[in-house]
Protein backbone atom coordinates (compact mmCIF):
# COMPACT_ATOMS: atom_id res chain seq x y z
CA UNK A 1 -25.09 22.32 -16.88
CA UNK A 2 -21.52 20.60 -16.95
CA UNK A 3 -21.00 18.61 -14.14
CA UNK A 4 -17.76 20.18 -11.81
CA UNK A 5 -15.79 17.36 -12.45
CA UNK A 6 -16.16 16.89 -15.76
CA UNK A 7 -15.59 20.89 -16.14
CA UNK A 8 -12.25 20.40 -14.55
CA UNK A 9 -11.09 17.76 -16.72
CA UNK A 10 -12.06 19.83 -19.72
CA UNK A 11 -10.13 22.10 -19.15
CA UNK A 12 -7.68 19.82 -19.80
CA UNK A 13 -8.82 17.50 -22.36
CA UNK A 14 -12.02 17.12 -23.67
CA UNK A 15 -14.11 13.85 -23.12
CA UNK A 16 -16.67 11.82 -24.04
CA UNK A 17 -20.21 11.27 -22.58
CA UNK A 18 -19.31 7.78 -22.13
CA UNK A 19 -15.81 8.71 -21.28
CA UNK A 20 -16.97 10.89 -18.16
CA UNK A 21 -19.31 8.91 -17.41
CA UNK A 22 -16.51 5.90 -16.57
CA UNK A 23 -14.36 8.48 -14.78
CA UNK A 24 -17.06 9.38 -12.77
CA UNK A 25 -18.04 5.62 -12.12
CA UNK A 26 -14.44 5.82 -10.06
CA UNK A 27 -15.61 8.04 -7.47
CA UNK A 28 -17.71 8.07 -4.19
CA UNK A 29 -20.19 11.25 -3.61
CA UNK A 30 -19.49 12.27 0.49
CA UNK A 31 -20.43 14.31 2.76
CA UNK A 32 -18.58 16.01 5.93
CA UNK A 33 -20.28 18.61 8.30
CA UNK A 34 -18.35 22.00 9.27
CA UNK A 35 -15.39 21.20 11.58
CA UNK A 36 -15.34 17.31 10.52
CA UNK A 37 -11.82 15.98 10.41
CA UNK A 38 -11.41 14.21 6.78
CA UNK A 39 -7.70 13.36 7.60
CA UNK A 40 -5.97 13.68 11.15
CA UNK A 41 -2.08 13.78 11.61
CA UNK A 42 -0.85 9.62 11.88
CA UNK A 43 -3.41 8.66 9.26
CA UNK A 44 -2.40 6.41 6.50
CA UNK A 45 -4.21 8.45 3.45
CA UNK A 46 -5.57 6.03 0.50
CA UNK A 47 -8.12 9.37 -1.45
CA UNK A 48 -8.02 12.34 -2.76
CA UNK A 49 -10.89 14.55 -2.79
CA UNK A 50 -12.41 17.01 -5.52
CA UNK A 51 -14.74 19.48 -3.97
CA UNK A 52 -17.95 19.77 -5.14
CA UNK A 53 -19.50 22.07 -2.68
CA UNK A 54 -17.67 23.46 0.65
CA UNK A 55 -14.22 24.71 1.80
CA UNK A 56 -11.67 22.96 3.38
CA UNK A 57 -7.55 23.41 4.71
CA UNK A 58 -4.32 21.35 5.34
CA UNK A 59 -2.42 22.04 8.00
CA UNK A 60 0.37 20.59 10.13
CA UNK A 61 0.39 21.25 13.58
CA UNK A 62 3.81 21.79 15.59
CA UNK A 63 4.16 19.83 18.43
CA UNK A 64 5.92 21.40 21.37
CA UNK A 65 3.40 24.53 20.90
CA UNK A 66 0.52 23.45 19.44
CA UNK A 67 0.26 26.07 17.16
CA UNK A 68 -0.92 25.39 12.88
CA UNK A 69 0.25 26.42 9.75
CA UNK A 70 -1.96 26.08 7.24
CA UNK A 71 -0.44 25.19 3.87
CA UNK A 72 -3.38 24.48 1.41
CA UNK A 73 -6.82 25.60 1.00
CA UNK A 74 -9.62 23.79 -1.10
CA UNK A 75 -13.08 25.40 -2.46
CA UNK A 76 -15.33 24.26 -5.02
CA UNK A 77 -13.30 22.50 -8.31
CA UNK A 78 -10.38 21.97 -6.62
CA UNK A 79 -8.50 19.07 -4.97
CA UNK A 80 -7.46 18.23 -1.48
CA UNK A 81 -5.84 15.29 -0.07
CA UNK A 82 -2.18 14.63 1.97
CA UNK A 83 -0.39 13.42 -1.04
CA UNK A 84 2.49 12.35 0.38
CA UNK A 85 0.62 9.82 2.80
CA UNK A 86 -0.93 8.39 -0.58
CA UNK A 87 2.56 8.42 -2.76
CA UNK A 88 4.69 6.78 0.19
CA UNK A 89 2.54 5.24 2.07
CA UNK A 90 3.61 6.55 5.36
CA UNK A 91 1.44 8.49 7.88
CA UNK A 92 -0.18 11.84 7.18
CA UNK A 93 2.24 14.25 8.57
CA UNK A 94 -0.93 16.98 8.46
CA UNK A 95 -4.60 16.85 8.76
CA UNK A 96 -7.59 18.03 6.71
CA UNK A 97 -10.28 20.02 8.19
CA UNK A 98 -14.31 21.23 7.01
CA UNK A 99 -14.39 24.83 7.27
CA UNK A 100 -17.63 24.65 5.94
CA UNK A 101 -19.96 21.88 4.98
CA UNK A 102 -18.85 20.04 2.62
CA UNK A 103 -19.64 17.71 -0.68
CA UNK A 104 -16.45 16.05 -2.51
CA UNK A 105 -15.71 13.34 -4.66
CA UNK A 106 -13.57 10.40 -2.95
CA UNK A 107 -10.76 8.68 -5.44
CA UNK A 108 -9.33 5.84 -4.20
CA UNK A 109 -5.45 5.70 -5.15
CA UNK A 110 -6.17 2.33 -6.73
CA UNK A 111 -8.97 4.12 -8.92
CA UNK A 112 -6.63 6.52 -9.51
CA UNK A 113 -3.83 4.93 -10.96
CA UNK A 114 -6.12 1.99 -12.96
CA UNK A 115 -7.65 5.44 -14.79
CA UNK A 116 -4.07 6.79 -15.66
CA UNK A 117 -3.57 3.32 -16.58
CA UNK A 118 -6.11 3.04 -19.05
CA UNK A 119 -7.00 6.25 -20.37
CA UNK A 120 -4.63 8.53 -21.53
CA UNK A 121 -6.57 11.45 -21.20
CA UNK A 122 -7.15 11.56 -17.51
CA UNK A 123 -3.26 10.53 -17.02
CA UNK A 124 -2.91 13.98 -19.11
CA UNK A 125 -5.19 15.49 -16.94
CA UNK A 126 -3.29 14.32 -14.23
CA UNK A 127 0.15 15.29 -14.87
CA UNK A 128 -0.76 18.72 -16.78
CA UNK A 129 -2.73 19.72 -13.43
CA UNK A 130 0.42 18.48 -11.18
CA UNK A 131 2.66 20.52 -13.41
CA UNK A 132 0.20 23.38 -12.72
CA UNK A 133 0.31 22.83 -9.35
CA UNK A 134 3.78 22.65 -8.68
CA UNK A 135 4.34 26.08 -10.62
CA UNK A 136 1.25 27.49 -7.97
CA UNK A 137 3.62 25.86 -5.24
CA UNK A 138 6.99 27.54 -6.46
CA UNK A 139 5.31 31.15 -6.80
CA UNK A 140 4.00 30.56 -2.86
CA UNK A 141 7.12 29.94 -1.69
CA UNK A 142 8.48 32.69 -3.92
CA UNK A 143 6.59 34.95 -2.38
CA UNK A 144 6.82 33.58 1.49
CA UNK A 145 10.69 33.85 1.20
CA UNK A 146 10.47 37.33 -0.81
CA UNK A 147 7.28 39.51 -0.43
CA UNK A 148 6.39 41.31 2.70
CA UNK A 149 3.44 40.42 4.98
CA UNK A 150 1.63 42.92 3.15
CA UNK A 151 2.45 41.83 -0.75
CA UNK A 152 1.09 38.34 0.61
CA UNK A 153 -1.74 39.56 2.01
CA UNK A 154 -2.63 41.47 -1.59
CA UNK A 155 -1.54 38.46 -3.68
CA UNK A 156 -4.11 36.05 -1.75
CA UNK A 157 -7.09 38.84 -2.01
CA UNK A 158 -6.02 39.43 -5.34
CA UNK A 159 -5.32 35.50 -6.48
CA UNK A 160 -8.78 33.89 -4.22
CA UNK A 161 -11.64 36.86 -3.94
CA UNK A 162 -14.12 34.33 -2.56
CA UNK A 163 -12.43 32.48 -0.26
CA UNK A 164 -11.13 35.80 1.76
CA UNK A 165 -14.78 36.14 2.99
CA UNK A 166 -15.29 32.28 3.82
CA UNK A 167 -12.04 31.64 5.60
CA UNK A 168 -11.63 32.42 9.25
CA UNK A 169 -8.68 35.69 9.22
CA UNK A 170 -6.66 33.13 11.76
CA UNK A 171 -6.69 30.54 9.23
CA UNK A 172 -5.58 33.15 6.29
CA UNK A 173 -2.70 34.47 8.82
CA UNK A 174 -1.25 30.97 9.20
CA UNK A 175 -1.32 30.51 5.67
CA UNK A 176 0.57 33.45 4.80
CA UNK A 177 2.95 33.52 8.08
CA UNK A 178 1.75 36.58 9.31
CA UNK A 179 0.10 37.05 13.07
CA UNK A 180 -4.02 37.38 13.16
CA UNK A 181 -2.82 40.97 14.34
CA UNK A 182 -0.86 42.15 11.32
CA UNK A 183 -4.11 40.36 9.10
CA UNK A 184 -6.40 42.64 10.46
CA UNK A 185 -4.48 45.76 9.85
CA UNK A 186 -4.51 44.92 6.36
CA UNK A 187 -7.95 43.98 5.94
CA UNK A 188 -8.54 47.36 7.71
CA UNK A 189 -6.45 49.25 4.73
């Protein structure tokens, strides 16, 4: 069997054994524990994480009221990290949270940027994936501006079947911007 990783890329660009296996040789295998905190709010981010095992969210929390809104979600094969901490440098504006336990794969920024350097497949991996995720980001906030509570609701049943099951209903309601109330009266329909 295909390691994740290398599954990922693939689907992409195809590599080499050897070609992989350097990729790979960028990364650190860790581990975090259900309700560890891989990035807190004021952090100055320098990785990226693919998930191997586990689910994780983002999520910036407002300060006069304390209350989150979760923006991102991460599961097995996908990627997690407070990218604009890493691209500016600055402070993580949001923090990163274990809803599960978790195995990911830790990529420096440095390791990063020397692999788009010198191989031109991962930088294509890189930048189709980005493109991907950027049309993912417009069709979000598409639907956030647009769709009712309950056309949200659908679309993330619909669009991630098993995560709905894994993710706490609070944490779904704050990522669609919808109470905990209103959540449960659609999961009861």
């Amino acid at each position: 069997m295909s390691h994740p990783l290398r599954v990922h890329i693939e689907s992409v660009c195809k590599l080499t054994d050897e070609e992989f296996d350097y990729i790979l040789s960028h990364f650190t295998p860790v581990k975090y524990k259900k309700h560890s905190t891989l990035v807190r709010e004021g952090d100055l981010v320098k990785h990226e994480y693919f998930v191997l095992k586990g689910c994780l969210r983002a999520y910036m929390t407002e300060a006069s009221t304390g209350k989150e809104f979760t923006y991102q979600f991460a599961a097995e094969g996908w990627w997690i990290s407070e990218r604009e901490s890493i691209v500016k440098q600055i402070p993580a504006n949001t923090a990163i949270e274990c809803l599960e336990d978790c195995q990911l794969l830790s990529l420096s920024a440095e390791n990063r940027d020397k692999l788009a350097r010198e191989m031109w497949k991962y930088q294509h991996y890189l930048l189709t994936k980005s493109s991907l995720g950027y049309v993912a980001l417009q069709k979000r906030l598409q639907l956030l501006i647009m769709g009712s509570a309950k056309e949200r609701f659908e679309n993330f049943v619909r669009q991630y079947p098993h995560l709905y099951n894994r993710i706490p209903k609070m944490h779904i309601a704050s990522f669609l911007g919808v109470s905990r109330e209103t959540i449960s009266r659609l999961y009861r329909k």
